[in-house]
Structure formats: structure tokens, C-alpha cells
PDB file of N, CA and C in Angstrom:
ATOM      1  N   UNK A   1       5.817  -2.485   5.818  1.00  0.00           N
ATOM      2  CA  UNK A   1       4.871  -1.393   5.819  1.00  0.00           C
ATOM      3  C   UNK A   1       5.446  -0.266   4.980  1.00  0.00           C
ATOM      4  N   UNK A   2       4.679   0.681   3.881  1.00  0.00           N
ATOM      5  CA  UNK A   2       4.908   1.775   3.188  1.00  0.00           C
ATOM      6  C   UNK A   2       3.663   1.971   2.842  1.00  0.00           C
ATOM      7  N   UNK A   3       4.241   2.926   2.085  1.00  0.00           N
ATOM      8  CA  UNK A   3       3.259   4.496   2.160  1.00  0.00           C
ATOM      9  C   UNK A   3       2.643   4.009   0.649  1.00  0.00           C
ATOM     10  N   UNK A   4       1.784   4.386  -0.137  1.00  0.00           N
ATOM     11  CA  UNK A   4       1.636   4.319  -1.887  1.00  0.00           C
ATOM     12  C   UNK A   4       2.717   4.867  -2.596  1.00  0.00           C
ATOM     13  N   UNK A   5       3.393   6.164  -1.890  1.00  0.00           N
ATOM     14  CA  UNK A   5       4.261   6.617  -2.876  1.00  0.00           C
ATOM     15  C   UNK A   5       5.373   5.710  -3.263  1.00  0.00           C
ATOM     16  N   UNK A   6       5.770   4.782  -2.008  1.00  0.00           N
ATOM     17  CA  UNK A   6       6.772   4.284  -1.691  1.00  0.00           C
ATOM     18  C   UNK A   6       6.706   3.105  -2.513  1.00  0.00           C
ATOM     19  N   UNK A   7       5.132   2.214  -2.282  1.00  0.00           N
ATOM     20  CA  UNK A   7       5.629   1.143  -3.180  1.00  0.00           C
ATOM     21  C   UNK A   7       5.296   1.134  -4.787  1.00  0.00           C
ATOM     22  N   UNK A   8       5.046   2.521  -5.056  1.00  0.00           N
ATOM     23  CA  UNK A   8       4.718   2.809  -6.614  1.00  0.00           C
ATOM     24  C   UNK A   8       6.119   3.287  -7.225  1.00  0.00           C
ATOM     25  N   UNK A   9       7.109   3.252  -6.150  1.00  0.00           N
ATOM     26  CA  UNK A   9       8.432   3.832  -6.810  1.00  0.00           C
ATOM     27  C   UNK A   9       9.101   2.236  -6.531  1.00  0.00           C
ATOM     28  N   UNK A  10       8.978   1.397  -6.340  1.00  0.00           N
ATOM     29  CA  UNK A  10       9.218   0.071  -5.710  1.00  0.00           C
ATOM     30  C   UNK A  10       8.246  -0.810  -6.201  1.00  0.00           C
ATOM     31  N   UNK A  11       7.519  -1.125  -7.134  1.00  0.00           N
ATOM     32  CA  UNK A  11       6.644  -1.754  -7.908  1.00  0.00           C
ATOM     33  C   UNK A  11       7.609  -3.104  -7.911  1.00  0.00           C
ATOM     34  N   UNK A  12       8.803  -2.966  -8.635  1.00  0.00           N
ATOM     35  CA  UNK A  12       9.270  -4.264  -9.357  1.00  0.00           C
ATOM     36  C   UNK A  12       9.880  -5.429  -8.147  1.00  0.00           C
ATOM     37  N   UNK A  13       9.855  -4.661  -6.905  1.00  0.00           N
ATOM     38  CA  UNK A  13      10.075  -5.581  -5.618  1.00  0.00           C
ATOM     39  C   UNK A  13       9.216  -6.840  -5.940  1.00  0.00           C
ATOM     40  N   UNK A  14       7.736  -6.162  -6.294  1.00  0.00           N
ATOM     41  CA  UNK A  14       7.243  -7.615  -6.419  1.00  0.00           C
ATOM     42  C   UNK A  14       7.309  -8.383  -6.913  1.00  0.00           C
ATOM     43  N   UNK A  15       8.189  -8.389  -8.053  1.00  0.00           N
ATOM     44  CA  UNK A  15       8.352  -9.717  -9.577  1.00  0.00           C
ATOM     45  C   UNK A  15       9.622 -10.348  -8.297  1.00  0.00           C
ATOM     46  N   UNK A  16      10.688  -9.897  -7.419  1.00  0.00           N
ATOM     47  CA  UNK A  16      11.714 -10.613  -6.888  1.00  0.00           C
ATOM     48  C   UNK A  16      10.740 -11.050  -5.566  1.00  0.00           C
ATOM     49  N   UNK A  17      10.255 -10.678  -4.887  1.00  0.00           N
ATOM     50  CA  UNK A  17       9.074 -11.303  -4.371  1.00  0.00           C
ATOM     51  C   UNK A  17       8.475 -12.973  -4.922  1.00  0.00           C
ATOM     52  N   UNK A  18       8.324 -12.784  -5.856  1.00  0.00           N
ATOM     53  CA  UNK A  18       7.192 -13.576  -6.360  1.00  0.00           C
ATOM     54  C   UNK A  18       8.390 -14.728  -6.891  1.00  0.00           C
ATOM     55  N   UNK A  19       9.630 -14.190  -7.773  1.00  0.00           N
ATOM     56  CA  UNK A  19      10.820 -15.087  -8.466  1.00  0.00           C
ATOM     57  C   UNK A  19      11.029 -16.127  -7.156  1.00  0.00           C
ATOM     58  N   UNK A  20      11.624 -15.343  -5.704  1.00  0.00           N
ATOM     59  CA  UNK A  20      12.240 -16.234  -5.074  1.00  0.00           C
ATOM     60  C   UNK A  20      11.166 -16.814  -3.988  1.00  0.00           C
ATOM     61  N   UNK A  21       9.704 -16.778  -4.156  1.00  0.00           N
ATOM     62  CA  UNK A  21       8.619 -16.835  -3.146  1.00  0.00           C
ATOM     63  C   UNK A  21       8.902 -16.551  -1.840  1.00  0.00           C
ATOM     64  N   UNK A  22       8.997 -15.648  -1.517  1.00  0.00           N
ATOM     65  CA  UNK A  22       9.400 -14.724  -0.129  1.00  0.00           C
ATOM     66  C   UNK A  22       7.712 -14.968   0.263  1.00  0.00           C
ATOM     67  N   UNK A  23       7.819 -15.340   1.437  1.00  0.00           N
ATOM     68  CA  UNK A  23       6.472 -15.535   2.148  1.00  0.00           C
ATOM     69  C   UNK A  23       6.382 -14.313   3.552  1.00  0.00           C
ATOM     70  N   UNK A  24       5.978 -13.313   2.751  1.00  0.00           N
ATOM     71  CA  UNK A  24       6.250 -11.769   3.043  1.00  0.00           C
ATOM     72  C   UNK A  24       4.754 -11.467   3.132  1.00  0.00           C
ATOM     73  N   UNK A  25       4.460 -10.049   4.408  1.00  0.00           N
ATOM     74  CA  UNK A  25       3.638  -9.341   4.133  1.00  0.00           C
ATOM     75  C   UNK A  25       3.526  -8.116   3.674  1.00  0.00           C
ATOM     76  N   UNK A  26       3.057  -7.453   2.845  1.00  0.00           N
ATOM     77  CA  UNK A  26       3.443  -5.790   2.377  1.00  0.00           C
ATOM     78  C   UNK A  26       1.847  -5.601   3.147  1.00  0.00           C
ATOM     79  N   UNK A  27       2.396  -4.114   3.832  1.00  0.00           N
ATOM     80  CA  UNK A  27       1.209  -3.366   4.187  1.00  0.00           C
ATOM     81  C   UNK A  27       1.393  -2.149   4.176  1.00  0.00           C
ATOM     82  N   UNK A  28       0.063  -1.577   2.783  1.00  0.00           N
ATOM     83  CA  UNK A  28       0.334  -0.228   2.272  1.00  0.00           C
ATOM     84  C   UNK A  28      -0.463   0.797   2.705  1.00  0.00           C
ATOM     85  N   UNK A  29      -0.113   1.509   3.270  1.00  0.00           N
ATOM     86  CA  UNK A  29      -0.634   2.748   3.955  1.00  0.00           C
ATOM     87  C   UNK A  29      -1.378   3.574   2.845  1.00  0.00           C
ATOM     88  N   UNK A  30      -2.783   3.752   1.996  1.00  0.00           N
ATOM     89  CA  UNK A  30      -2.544   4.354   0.758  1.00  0.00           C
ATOM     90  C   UNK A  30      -3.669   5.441   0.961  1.00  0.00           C
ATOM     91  N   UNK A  31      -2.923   6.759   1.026  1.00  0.00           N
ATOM     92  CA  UNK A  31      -3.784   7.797   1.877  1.00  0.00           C
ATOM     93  C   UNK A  31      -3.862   8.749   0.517  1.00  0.00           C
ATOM     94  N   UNK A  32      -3.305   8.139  -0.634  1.00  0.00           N
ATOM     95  CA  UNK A  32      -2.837   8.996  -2.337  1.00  0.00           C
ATOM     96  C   UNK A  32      -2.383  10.562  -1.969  1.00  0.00           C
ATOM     97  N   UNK A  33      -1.386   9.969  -1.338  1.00  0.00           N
ATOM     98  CA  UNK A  33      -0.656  11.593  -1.367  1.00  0.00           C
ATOM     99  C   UNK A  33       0.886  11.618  -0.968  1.00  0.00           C
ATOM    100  N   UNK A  34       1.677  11.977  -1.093  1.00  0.00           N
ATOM    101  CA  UNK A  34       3.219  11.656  -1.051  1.00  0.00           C
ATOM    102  C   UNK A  34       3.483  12.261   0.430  1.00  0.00           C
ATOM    103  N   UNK A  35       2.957  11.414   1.381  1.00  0.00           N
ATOM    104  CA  UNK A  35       3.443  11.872   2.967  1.00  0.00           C
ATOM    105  C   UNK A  35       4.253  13.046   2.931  1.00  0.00           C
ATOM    106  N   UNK A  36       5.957  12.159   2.752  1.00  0.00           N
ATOM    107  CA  UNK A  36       6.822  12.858   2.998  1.00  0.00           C
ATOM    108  C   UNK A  36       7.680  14.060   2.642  1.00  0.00           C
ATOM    109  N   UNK A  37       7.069  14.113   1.059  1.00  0.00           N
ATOM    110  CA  UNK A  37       7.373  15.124  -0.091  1.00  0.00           C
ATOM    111  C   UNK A  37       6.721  16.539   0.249  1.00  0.00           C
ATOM    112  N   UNK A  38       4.835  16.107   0.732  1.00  0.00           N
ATOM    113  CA  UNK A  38       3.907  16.939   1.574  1.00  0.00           C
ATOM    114  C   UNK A  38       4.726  17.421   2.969  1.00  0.00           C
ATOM    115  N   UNK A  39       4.970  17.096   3.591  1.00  0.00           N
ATOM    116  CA  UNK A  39       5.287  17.644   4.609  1.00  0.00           C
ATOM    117  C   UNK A  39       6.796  18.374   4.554  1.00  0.00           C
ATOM    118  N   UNK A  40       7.754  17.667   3.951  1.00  0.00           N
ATOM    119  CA  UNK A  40       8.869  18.702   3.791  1.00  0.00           C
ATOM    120  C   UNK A  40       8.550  19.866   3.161  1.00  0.00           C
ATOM    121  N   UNK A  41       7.677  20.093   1.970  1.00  0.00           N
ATOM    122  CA  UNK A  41       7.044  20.973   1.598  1.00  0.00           C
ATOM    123  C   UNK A  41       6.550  22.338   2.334  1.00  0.00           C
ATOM    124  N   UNK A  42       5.521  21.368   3.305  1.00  0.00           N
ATOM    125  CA  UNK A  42       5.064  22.550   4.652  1.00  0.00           C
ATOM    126  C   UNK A  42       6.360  22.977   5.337  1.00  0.00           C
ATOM    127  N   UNK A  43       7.144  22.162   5.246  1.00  0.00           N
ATOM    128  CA  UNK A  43       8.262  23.107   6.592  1.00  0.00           C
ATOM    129  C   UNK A  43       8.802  23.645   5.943  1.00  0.00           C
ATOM    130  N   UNK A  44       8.797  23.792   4.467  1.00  0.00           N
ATOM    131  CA  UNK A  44       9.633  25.145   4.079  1.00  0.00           C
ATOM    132  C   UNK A  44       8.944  26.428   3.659  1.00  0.00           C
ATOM    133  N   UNK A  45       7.813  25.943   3.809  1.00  0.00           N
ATOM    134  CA  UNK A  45       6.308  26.968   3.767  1.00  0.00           C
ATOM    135  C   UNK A  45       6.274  27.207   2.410  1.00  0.00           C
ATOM    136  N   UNK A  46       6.136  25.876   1.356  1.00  0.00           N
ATOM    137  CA  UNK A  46       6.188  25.636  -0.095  1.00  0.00           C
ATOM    138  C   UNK A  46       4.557  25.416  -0.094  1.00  0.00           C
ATOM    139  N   UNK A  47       4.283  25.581  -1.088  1.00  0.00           N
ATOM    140  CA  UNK A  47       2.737  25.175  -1.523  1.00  0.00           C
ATOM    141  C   UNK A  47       2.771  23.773  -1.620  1.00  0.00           C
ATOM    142  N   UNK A  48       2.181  23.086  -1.157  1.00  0.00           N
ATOM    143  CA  UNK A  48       2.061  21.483  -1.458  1.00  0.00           C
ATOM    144  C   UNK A  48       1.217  20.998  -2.818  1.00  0.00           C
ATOM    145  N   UNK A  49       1.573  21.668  -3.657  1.00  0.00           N
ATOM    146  CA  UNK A  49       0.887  21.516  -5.073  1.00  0.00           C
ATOM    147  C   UNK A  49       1.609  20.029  -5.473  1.00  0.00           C
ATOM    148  N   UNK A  50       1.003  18.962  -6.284  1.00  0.00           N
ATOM    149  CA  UNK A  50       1.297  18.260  -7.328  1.00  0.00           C
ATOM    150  C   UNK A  50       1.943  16.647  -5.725  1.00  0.00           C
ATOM    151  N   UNK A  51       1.328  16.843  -4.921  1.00  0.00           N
ATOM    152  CA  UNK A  51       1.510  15.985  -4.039  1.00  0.00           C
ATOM    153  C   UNK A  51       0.618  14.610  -4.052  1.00  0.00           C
ATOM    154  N   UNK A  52      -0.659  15.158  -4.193  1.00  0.00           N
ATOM    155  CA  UNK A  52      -1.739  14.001  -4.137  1.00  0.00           C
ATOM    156  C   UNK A  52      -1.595  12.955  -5.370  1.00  0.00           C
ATOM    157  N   UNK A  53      -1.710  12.086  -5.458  1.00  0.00           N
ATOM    158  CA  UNK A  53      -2.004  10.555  -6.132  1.00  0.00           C
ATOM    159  C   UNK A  53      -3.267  10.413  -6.363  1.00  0.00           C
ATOM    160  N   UNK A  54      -2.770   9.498  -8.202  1.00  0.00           N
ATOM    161  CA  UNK A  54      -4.012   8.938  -8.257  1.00  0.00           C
ATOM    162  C   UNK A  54      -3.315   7.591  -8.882  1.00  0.00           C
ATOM    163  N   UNK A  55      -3.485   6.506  -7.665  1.00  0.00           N
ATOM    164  CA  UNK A  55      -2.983   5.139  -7.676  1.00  0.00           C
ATOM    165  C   UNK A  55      -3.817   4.426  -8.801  1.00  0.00           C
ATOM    166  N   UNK A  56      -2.346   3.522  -8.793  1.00  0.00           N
ATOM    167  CA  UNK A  56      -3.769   2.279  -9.370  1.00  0.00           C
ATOM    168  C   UNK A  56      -3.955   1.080  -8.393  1.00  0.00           C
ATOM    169  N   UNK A  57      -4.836   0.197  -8.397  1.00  0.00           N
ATOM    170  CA  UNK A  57      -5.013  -0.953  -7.728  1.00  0.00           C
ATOM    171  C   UNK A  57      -4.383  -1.485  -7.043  1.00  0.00           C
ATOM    172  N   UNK A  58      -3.652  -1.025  -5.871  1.00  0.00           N
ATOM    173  CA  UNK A  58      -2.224  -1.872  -5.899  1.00  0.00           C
ATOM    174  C   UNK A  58      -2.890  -3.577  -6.040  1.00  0.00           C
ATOM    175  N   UNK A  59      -4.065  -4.186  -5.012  1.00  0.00           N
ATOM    176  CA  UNK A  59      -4.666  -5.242  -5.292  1.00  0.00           C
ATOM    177  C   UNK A  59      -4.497  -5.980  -6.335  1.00  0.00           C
ATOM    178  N   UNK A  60      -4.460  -5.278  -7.514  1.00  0.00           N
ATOM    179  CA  UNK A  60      -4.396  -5.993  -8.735  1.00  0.00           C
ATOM    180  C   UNK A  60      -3.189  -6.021  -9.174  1.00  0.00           C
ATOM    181  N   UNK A  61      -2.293  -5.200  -9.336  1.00  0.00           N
ATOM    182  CA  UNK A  61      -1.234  -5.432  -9.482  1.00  0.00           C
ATOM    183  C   UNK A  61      -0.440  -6.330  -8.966  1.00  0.00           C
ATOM    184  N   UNK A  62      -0.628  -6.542  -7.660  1.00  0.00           N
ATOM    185  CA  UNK A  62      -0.234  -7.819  -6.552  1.00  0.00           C
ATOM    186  C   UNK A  62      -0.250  -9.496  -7.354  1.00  0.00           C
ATOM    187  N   UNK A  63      -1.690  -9.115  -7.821  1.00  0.00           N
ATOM    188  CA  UNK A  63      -2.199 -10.103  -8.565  1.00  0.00           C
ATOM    189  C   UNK A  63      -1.846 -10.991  -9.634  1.00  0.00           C
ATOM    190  N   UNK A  64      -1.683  -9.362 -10.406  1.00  0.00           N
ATOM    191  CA  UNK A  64      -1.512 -10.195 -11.585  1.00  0.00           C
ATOM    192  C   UNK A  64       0.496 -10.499 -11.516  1.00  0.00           C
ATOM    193  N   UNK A  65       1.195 -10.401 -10.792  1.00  0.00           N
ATOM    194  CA  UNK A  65       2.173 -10.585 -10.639  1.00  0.00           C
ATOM    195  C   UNK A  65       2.216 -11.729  -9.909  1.00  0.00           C
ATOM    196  N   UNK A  66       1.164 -12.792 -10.071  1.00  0.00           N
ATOM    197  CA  UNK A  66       1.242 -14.029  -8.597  1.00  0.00           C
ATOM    198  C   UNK A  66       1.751 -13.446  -7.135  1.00  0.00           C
ATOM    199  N   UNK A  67       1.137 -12.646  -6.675  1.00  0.00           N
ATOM    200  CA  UNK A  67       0.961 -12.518  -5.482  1.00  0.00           C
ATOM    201  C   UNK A  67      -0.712 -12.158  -4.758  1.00  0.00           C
ATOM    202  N   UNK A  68      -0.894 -12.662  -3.451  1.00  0.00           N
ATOM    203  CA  UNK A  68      -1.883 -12.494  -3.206  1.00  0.00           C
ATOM    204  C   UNK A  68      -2.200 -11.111  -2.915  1.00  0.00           C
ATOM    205  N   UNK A  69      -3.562 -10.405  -2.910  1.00  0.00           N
ATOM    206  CA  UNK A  69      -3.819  -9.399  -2.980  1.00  0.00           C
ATOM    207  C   UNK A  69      -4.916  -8.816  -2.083  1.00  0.00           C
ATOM    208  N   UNK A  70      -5.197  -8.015  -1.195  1.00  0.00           N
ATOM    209  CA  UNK A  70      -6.146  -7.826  -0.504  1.00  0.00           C
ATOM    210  C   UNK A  70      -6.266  -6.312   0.021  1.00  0.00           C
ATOM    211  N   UNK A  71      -7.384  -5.471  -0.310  1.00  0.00           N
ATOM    212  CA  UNK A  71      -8.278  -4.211  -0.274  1.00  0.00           C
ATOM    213  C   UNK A  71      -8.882  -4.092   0.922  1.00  0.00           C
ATOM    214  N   UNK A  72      -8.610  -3.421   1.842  1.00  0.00           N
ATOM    215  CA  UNK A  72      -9.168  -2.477   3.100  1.00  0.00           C
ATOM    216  C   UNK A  72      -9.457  -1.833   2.869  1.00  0.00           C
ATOM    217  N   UNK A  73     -11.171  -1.610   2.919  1.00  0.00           N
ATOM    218  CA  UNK A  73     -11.612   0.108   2.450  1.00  0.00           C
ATOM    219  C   UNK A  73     -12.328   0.381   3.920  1.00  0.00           C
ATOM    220  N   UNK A  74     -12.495  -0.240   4.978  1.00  0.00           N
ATOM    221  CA  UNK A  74     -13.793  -0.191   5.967  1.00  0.00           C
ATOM    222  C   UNK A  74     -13.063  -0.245   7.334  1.00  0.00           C
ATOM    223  N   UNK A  75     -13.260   0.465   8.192  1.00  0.00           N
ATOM    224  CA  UNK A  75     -12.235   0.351   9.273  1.00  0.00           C
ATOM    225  C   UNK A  75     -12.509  -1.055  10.170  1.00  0.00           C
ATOM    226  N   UNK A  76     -13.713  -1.655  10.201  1.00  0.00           N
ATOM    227  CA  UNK A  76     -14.870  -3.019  10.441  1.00  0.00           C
ATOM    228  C   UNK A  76     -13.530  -4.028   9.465  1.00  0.00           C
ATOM    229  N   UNK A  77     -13.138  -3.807   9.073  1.00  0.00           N
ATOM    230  CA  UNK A  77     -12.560  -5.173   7.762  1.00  0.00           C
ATOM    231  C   UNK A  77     -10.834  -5.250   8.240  1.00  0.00           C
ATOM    232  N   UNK A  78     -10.291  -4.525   9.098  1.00  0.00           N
ATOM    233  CA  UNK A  78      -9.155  -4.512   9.885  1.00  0.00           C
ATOM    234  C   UNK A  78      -8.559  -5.588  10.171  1.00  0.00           C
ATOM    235  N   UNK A  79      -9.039  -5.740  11.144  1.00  0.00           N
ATOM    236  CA  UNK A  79      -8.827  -6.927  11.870  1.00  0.00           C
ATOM    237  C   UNK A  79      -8.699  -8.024  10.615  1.00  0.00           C
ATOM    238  N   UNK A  80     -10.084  -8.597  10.595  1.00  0.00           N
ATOM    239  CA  UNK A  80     -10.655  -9.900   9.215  1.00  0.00           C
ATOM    240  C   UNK A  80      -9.090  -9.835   8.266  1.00  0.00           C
ATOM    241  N   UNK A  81      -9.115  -8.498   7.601  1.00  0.00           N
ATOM    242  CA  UNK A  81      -8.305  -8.420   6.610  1.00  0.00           C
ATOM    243  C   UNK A  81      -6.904  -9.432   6.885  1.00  0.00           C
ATOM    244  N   UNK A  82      -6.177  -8.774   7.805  1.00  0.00           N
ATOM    245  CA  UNK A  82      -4.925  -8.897   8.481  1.00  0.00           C
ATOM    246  C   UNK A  82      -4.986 -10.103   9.138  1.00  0.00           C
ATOM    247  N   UNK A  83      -6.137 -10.530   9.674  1.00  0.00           N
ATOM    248  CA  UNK A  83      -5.850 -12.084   9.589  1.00  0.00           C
ATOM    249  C   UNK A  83      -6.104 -12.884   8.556  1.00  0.00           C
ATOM    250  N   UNK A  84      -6.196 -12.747   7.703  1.00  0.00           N
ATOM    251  CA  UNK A  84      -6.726 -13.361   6.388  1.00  0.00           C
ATOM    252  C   UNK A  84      -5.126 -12.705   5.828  1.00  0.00           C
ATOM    253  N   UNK A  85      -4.508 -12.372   5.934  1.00  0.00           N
ATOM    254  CA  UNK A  85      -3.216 -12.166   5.347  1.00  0.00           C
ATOM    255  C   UNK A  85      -1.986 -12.666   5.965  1.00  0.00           C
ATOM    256  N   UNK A  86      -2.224 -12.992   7.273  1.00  0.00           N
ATOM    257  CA  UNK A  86      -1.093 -13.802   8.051  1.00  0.00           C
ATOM    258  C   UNK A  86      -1.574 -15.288   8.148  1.00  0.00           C
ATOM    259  N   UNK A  87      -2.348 -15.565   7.705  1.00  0.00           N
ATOM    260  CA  UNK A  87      -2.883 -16.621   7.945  1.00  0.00           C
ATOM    261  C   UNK A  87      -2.613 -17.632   6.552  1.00  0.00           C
ATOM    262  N   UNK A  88      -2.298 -16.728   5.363  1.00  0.00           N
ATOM    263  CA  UNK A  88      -1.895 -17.313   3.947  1.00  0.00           C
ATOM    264  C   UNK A  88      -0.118 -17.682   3.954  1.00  0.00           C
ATOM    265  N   UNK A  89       0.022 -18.517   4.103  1.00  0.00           N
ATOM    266  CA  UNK A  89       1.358 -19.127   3.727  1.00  0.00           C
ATOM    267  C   UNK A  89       1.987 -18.810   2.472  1.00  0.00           C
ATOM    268  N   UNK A  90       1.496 -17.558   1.889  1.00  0.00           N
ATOM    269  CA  UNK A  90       2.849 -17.299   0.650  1.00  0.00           C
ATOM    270  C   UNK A  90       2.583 -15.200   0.749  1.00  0.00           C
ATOM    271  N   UNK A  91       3.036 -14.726   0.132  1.00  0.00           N
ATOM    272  CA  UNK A  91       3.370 -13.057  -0.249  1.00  0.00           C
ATOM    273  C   UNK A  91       2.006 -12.734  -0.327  1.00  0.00           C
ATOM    274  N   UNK A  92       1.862 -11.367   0.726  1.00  0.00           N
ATOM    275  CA  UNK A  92       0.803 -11.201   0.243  1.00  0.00           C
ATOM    276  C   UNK A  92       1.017  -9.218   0.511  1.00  0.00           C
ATOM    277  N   UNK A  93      -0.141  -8.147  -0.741  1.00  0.00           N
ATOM    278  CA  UNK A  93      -0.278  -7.404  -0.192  1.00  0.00           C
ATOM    279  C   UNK A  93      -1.287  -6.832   0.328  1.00  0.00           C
ATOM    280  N   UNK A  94      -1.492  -6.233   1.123  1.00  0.00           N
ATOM    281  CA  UNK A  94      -2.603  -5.221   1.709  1.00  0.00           C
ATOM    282  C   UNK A  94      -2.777  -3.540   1.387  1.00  0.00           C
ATOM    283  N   UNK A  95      -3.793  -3.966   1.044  1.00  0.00           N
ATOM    284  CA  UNK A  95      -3.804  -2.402   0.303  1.00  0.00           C
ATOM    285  C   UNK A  95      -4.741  -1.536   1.764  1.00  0.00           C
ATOM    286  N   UNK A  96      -4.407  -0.958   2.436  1.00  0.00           N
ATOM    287  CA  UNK A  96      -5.061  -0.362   2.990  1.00  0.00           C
ATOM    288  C   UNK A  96      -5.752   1.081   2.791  1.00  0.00           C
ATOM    289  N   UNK A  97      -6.688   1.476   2.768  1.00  0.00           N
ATOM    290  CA  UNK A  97      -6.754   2.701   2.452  1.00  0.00           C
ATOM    291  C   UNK A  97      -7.162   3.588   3.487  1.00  0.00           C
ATOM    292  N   UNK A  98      -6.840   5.112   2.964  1.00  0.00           N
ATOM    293  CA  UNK A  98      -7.117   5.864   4.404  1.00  0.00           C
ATOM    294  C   UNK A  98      -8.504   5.523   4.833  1.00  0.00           C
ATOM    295  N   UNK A  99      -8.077   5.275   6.306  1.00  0.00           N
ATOM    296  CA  UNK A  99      -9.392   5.116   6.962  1.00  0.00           C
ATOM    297  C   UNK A  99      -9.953   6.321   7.676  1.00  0.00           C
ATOM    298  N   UNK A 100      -8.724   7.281   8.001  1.00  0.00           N
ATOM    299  CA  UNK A 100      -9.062   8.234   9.087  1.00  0.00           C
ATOM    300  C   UNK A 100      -9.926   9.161   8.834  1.00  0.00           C
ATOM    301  N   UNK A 101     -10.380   9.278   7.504  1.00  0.00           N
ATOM    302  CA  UNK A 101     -11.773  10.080   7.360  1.00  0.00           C
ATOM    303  C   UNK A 101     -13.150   9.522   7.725  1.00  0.00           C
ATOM    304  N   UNK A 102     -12.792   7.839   7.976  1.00  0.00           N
ATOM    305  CA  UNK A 102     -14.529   7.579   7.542  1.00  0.00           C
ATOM    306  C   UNK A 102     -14.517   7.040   9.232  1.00  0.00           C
ATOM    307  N   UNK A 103     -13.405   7.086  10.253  1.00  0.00           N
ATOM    308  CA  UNK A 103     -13.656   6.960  11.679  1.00  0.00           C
ATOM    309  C   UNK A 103     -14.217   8.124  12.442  1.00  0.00           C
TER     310      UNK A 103
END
């Protein structure tokens, strides 16, 4: 489990992923905004300027690196998703996206 910031600074995990077929799940928390950078920010009562993200696909990227790839946009697709990702016998990621606005 990580955040977007985390696995956009950690991208190339997936080519050693994919080299030694690690039958792995990644599940990405992707809310496009640097959690932890944001919040140390607030506790020093810094402006949280230049925090938010604008990702790319992680889905596709997954992809085109031979790994499987799978998009959560619907809080309804949870469940489905995540079993449809443990249920695949090789690497897979999950792109989750914030849900907590649309609950």
C-alpha cells in the first residue's frame, strides 16, 4: 500500500517487479496530493502551496511495463476490484482513487 506520491518517486520498482515476476499486490491510495509533505507543512503553519498532483495513469503505466493494471474510481467497484486483483496469480496494481468525496 502507498500513497501516488510514493509510487511516482518509486516508478522503477515496477520493471524489478515484472524482471523477477513477484506475484505482488500494489495498492495506491491516489488522492493527487503529497499526504505527507501537506501535512508537515500545516504543522509548521507553512502554506501548503505546490502539494497537489497531477498523476499520470498509474493503470497504464502498470501496463505497459507487463504488469496487470486496475482503476477504482466508484466506491460500488471496491470490493469487485480487489477481488479481481487477488484473485490474478501474477503483479498487479490498483489504482485507487480518492473516494472520500463522492461517499
Amino acid at each position: 500500500m502507498c500513497g501516488d506520491g510514493g509510487i511516482s518517486m518509486l516508478l522503477g520498482g515496477l520493471t524489478t517487479i515484472k524482471q523477477y515476476d513477484l506475484k505482488i499486490k500494489i495498492i495506491v491510495f491516489n488522492n493527487r496530493v503529497l499526504g505527507m509533505v501537506k501535512l508537515e507543512m500545516e504543522v509548521l503553519g507553512l502554506p501548503d502551496n505546490r502539494v497537489n498532483m497531477v498523476n499520470p495513469d498509474f493503470r497504464l503505466i502498470a501496463e505497459a511495463m507487463g504488469i496487470k493494471g486496475i482503476t477504482i474510481s466508484d466506491p460500488n467497484e471496491i470490493e469487485s476490484g480487489l477481488q479481481e486483483a487477488f484473485q490474478y496469480d501474477r503483479a498487479v496494481l490498483v489504482n485507487v482513487m480518492n473516494l472520500l468525496k463522492t461517499i
